[in-house]
N, C-alpha and C. Protein backbone atom coordinates (compact mmCIF):
# COMPACT_ATOMS: atom_id res chain seq x y z
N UNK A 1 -59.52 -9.20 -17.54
CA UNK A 1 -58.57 -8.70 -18.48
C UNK A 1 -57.70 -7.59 -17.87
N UNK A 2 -58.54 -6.67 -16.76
CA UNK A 2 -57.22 -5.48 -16.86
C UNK A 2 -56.44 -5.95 -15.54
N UNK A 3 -57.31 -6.99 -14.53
CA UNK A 3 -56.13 -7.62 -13.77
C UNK A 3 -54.40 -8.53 -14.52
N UNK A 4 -54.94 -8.80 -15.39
CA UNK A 4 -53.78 -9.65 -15.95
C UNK A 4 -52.75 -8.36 -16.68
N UNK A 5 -53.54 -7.01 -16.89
CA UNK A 5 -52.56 -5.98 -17.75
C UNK A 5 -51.67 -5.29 -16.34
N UNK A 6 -52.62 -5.52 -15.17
CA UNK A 6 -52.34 -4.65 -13.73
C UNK A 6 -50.95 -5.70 -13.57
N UNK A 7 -50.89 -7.56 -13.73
CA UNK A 7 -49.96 -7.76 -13.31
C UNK A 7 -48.26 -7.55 -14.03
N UNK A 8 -48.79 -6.82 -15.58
CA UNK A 8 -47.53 -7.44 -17.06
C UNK A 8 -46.77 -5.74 -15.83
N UNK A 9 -47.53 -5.20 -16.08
CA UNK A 9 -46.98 -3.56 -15.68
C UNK A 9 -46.12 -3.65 -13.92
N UNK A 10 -47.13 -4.57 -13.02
CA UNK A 10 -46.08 -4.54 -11.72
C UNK A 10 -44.30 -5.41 -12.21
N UNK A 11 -45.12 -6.96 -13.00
CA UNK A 11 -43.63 -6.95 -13.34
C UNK A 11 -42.69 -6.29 -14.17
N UNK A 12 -43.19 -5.23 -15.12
CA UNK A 12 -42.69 -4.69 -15.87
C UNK A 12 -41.37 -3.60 -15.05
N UNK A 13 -42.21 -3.37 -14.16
CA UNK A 13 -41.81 -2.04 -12.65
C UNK A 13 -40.40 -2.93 -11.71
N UNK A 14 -41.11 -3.85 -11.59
CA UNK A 14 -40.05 -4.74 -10.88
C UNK A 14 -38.68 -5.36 -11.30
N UNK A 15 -39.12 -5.55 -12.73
CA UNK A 15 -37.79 -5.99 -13.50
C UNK A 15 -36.89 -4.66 -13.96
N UNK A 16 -37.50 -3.18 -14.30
CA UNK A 16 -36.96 -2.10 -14.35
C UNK A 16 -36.21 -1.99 -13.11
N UNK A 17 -36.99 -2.10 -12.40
CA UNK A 17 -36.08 -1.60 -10.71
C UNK A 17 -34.63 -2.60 -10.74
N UNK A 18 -34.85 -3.38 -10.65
CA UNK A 18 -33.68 -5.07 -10.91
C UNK A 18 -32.57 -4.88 -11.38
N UNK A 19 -33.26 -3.65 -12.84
CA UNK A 19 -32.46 -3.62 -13.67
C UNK A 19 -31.62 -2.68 -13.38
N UNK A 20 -31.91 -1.49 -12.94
CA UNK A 20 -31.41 -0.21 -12.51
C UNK A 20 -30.24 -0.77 -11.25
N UNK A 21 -31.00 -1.80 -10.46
CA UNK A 21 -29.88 -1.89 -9.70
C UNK A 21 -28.91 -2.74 -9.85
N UNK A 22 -28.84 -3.92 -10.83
CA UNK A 22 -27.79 -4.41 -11.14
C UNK A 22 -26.75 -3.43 -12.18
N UNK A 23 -27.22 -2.39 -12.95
CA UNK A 23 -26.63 -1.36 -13.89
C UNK A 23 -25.40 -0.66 -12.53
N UNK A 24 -26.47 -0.28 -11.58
CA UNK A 24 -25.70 0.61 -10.49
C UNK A 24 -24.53 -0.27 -9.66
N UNK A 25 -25.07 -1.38 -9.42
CA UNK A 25 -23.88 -2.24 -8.45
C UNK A 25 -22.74 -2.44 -9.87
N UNK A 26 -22.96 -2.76 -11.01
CA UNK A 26 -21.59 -2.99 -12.25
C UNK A 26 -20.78 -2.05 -12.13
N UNK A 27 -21.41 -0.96 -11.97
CA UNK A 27 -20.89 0.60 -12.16
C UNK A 27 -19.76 0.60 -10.78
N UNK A 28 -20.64 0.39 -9.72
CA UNK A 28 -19.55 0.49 -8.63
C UNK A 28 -18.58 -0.59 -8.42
N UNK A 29 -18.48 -1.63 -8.94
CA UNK A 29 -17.85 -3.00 -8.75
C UNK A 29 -16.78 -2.71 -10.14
N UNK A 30 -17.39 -1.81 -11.29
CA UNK A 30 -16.13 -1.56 -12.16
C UNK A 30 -15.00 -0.28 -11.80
N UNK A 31 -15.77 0.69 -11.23
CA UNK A 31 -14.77 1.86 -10.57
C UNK A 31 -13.87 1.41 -9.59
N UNK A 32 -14.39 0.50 -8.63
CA UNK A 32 -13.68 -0.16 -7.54
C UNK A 32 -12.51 -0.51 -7.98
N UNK A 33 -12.50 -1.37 -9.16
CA UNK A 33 -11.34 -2.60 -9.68
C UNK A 33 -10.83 -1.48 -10.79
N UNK A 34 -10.77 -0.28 -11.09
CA UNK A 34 -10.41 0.62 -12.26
C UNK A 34 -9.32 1.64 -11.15
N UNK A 35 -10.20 2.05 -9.47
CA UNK A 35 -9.72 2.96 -8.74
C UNK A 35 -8.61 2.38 -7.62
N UNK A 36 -8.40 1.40 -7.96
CA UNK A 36 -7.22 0.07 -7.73
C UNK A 36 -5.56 1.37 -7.74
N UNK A 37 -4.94 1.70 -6.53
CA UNK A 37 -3.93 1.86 -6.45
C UNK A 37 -2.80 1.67 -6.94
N UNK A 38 -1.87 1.88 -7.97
CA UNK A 38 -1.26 1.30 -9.00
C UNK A 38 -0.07 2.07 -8.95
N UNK A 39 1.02 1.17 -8.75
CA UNK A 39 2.34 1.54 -7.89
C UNK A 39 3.47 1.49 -9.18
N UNK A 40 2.50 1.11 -10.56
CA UNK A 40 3.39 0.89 -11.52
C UNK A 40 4.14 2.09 -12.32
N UNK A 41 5.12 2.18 -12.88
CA UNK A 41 5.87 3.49 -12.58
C UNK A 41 6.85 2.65 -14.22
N UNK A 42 6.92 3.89 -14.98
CA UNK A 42 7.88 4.09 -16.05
C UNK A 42 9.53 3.75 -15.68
N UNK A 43 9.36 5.11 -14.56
CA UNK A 43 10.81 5.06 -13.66
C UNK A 43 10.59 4.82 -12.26
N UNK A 44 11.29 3.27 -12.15
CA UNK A 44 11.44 2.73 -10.66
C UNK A 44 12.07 3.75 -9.51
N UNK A 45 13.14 4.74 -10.07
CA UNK A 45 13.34 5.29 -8.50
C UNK A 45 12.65 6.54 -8.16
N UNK A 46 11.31 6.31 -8.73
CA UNK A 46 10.22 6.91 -7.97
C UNK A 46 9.54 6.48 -6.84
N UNK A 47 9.82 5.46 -7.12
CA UNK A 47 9.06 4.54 -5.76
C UNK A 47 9.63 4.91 -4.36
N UNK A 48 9.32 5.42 -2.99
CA UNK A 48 10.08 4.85 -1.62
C UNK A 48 10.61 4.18 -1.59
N UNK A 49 10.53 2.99 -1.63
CA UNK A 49 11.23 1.28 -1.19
C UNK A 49 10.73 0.82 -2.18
N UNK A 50 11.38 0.38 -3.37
CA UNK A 50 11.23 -0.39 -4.56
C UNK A 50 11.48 -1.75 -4.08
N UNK A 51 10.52 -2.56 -4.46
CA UNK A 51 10.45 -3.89 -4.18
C UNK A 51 10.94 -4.81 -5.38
N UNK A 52 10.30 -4.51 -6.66
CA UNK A 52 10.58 -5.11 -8.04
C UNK A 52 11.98 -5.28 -8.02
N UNK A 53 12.17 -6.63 -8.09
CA UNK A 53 13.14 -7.37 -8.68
C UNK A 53 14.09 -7.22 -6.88
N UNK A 54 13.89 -7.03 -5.97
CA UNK A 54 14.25 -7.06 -4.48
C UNK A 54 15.21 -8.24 -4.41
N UNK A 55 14.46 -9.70 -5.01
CA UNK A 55 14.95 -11.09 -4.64
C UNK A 55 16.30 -10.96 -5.35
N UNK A 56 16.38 -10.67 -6.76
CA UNK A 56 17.66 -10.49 -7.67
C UNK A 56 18.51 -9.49 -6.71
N UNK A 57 18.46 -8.44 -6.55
CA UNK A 57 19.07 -7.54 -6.08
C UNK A 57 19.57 -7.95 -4.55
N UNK A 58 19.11 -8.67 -3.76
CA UNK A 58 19.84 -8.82 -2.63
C UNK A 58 20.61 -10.40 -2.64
N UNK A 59 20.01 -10.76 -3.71
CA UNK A 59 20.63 -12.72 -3.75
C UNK A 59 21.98 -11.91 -4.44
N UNK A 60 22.07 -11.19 -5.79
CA UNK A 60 23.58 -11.07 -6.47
C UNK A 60 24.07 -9.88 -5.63
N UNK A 61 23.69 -9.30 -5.03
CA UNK A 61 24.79 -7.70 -4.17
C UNK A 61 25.34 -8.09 -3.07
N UNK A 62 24.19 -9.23 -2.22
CA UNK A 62 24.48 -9.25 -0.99
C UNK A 62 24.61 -10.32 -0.51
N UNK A 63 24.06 -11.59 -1.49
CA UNK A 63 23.47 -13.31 -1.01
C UNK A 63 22.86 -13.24 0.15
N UNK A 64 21.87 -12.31 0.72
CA UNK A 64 20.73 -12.47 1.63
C UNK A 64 19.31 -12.88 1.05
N UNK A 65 18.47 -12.47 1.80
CA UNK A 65 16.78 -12.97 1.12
C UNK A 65 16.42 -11.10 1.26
N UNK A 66 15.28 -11.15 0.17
CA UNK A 66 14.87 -9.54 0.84
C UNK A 66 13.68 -9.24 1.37
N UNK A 67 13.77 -7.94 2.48
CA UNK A 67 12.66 -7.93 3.37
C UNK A 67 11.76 -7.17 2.98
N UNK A 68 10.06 -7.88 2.59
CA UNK A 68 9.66 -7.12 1.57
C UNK A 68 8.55 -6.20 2.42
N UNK A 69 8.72 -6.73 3.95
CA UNK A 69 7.48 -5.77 4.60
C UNK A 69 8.21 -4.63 5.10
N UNK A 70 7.67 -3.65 5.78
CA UNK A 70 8.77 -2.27 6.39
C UNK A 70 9.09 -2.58 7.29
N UNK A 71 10.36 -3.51 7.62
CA UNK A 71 10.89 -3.86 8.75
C UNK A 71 11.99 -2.67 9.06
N UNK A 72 12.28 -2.27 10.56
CA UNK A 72 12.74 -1.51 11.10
C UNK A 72 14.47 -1.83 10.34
N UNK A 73 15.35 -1.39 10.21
CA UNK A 73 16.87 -0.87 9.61
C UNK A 73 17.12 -0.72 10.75
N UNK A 74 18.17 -1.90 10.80
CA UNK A 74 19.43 -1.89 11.96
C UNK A 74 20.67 -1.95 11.69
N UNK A 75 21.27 -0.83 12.27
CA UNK A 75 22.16 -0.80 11.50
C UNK A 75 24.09 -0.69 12.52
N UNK A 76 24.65 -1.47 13.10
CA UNK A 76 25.71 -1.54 13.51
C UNK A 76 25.22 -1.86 14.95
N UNK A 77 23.62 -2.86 15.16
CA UNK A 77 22.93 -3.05 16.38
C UNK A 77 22.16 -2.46 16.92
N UNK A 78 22.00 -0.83 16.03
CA UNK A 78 21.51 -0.08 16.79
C UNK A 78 20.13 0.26 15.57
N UNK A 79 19.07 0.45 16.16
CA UNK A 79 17.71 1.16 15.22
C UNK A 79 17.92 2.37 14.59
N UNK A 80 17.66 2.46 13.34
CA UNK A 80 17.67 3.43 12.35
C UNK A 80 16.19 3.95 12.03
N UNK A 81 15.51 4.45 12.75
CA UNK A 81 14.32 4.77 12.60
C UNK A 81 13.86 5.95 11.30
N UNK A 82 14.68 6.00 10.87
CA UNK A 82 14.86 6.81 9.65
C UNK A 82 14.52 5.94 8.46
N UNK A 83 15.38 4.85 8.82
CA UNK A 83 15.20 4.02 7.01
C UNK A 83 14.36 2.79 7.48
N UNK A 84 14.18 2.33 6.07
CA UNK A 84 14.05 0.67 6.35
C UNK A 84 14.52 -0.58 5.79
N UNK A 85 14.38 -1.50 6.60
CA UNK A 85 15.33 -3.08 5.52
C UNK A 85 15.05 -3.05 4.44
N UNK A 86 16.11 -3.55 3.67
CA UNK A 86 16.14 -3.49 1.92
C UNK A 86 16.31 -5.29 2.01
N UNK A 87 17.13 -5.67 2.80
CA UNK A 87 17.71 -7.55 2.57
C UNK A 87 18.52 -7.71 4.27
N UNK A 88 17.71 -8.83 4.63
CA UNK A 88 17.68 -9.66 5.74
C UNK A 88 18.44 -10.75 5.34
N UNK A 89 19.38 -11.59 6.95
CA UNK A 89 19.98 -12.85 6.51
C UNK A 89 19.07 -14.18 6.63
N UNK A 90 19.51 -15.07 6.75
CA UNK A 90 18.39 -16.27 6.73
C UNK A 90 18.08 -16.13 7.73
N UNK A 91 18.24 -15.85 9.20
CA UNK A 91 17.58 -15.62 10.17
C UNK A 91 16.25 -14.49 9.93
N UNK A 92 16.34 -13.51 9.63
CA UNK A 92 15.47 -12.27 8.79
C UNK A 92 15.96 -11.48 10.05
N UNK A 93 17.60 -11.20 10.16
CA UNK A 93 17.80 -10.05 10.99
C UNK A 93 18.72 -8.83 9.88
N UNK A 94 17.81 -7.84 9.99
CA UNK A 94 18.43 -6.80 8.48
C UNK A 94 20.04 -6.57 8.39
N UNK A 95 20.07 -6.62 7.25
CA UNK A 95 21.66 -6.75 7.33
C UNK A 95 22.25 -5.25 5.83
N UNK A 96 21.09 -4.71 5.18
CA UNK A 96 21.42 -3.99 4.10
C UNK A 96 19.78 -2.67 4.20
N UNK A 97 19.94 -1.38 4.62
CA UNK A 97 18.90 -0.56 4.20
C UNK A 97 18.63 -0.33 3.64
N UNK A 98 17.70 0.61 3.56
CA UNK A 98 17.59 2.00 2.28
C UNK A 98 18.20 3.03 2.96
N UNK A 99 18.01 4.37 1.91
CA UNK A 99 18.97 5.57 2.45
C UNK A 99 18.37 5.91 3.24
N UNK A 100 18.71 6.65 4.19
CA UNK A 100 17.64 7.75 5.37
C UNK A 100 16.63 8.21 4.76
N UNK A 101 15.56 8.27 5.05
CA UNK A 101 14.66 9.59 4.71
C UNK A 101 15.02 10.55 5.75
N UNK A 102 15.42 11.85 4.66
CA UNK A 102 15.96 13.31 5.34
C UNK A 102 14.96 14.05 5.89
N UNK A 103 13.19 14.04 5.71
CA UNK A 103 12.68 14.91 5.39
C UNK A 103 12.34 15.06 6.63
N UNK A 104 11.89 13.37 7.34
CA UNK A 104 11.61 13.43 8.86
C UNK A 104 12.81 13.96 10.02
N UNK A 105 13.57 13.81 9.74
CA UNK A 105 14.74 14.76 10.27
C UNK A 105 14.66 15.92 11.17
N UNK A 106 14.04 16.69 10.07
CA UNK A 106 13.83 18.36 10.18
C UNK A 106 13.08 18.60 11.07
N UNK A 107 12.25 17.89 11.63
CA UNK A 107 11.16 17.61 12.73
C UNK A 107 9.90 18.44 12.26
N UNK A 108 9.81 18.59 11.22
CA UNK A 108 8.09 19.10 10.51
C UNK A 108 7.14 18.12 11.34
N UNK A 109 7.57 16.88 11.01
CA UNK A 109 6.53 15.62 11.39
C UNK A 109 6.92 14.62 12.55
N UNK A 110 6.99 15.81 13.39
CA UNK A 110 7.64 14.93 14.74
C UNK A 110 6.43 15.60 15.65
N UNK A 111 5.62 14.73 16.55
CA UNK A 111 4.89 14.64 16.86
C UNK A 111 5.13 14.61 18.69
N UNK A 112 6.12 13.96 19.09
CA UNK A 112 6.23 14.45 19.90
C UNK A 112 8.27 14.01 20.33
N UNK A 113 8.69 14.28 20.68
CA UNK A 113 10.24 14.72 20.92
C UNK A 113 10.36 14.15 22.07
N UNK A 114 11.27 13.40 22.81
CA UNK A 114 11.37 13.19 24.41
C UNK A 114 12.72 14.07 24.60
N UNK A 115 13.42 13.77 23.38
CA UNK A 115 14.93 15.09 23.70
C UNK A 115 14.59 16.41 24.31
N UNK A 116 13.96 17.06 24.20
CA UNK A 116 13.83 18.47 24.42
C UNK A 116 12.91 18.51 25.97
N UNK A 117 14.36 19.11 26.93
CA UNK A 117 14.31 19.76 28.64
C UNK A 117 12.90 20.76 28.45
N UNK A 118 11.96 20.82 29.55
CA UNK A 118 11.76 21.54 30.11
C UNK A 118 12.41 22.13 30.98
N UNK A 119 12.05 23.54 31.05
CA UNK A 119 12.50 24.41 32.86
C UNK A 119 11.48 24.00 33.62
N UNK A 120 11.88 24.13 34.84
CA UNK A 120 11.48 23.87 35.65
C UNK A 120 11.52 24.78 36.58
C-alpha cells in the first residue's frame, strides 16, 4: 500500500515540475511575440526611410520600382553616403533619394576620417 502512495506523490512531483515548466516556456514565448519591434507610428514622418506605401509613391512621382533595402544613393554617378535609395529603375540602379542625414556630417560619429593630413 504505501509503495503505490510513494508512486501517486513521485508522479504528482513530476507532473508539477512539467507544469511549472510549460507555465515558464508560455511566459517567455508570449513576451517574445509581445517584445516584437513595432515600427508602427500614428505619424509616418517619424520614421528614417518610410517604406509604407513606397510602391505607390515611386510608380505615380517617378514610374520607377522602390528600393526597399538601404541601398547606397547615387546621385549624378557619384555616392551619397549620407542618404539612401527611396526608387530604383528597372535595372535597380537608384534614380530618387532620401534627404541627407545632417547629423553624420558634423563628424560626432565618424570613426575614422582619411581627409585629415598628418605632420610629418
Amino acid at each position: 500500500m504505501k509503495k503505490m502512495s510513494c508512486d501517486k506523490t513521485n508522479t504528482m512531483f513530476i507532473l508539477a515540475i512539467l507544469l511549472v515548466i510549460a507555465l515558464i516556456l508560455f511566459v517567455l514565448i508570449y513576451n517574445k511575440k509581445t517584445s516584437i519591434e513595432n515600427f508602427a507610428s500614428k505619424n509616418d514622418n517619424t520614421y528614417l526611410y518610410p517604406i509604407r506605401d513606397l510602391q505607390e509613391i515611386c510608380q505615380k512621382e517617378h514610374n520607377l520600382k522602390p528600393a526597399y533595402g538601404g541601398e547606397l544613393c547615387i546621385e549624378n554617378d557619384k555616392p551619397n553616403v549620407f542618404a539612401n535609395c527611396k526608387c530604383t529603375d528597372k535595372f535597380g540602379v537608384c534614380k530618387v533619394c532620401y534627404p541627407t542625414e545632417e547629423k553624420y556630417k558634423t563628424g560626432g560619429n565618424v570613426i575614422y576620417n582619411s581627409d585629415v593630413e598628418f605632420e610629418s
